[in-house]
Protein backbone atom coordinates (compact mmCIF):
# COMPACT_ATOMS: atom_id res chain seq x y z
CA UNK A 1 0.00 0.00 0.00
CA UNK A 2 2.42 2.37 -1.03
CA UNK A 3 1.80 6.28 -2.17
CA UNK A 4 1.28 7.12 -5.59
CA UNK A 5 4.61 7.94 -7.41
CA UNK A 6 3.35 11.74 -8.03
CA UNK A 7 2.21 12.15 -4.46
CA UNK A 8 4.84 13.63 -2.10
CA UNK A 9 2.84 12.33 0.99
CA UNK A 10 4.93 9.09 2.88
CA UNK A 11 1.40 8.26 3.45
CA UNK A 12 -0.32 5.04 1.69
CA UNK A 13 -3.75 5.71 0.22
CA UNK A 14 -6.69 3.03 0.32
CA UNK A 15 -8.11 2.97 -3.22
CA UNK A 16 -10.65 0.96 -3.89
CA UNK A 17 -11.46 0.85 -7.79
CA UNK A 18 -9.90 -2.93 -7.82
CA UNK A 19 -13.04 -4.17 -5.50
CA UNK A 20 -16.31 -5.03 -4.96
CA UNK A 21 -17.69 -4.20 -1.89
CA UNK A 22 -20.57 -6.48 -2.78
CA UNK A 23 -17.83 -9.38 -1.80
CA UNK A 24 -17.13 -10.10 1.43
CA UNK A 25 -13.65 -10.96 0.93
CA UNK A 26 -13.17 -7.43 -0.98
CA UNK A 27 -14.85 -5.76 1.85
CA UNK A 28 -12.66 -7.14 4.65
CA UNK A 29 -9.69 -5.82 2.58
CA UNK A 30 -11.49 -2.31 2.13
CA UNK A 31 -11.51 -2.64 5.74
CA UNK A 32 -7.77 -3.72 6.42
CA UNK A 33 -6.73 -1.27 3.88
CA UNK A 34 -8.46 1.48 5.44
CA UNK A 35 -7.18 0.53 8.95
CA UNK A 36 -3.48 0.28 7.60
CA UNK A 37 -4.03 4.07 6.34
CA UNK A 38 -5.41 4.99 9.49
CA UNK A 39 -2.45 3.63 11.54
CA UNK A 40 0.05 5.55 9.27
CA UNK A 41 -1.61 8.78 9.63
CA UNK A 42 -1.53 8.09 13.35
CA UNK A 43 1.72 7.54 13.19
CA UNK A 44 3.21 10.02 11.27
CA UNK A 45 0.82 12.73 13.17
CA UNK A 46 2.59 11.70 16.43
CA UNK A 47 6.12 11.96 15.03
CA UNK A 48 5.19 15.45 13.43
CA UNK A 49 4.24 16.79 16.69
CA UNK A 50 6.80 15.35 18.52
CA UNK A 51 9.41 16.98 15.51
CA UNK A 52 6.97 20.42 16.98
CA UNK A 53 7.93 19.83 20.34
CA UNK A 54 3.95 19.40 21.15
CA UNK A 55 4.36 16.05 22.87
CA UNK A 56 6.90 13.75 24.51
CA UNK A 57 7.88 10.47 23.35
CA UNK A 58 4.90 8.94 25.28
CA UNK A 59 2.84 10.93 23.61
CA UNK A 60 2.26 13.62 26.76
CA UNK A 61 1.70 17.03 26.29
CA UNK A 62 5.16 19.16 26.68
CA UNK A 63 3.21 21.81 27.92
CA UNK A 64 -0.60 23.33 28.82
CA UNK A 65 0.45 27.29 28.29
CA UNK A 66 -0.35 28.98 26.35
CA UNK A 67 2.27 30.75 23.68
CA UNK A 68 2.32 34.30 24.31
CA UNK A 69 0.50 35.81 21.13
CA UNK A 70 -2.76 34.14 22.73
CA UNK A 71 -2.46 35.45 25.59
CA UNK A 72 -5.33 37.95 26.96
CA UNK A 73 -2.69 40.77 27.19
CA UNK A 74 -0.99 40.21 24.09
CA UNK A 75 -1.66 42.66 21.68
CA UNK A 76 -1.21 40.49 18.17
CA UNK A 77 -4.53 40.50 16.41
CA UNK A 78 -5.74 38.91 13.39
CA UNK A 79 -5.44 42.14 11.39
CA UNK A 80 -2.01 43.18 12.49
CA UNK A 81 -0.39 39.84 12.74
């Protein structure tokens, strides 16, 4: 289930074109397909906010501030930036 050679995403997609969901045997591999998607996207999620600094390794919040520009006192707006 790898990515489409023009698609930059590491991600695998889940197309579906070869089956017929009419099938049971083509629907359970809809279904593992789709699971095996979802459990790369999980994946690389996690690593990209870990790469943010957002989470630990264990997948725990670094921190529950809030960055200064959201702050009630700060004065960055929408409009100014």
């Amino acid at each position: 289930m790898a990515a489409r050679p023009d698609d930059p995403s590491p991600i695998p997609s889940a197309p579906l074109d070869d089956l017929d969901l009419d099938r049971p045997e083509d629907e359970e591999e809809w279904e593992r397909r789709v699971m095996a998607l979802a459990a790369a996207r999980i994946i690389a999620e996690r690593a990209r906010l870990e790469q943010l600094g957002i989470i630990d390794a264990k997948g725990d919040l670094v921190s529950t501030k809030l960055p200064p520009d959201m702050l009630a006192e700060s004065e960055t707006t929408l409009e100014t930036g």
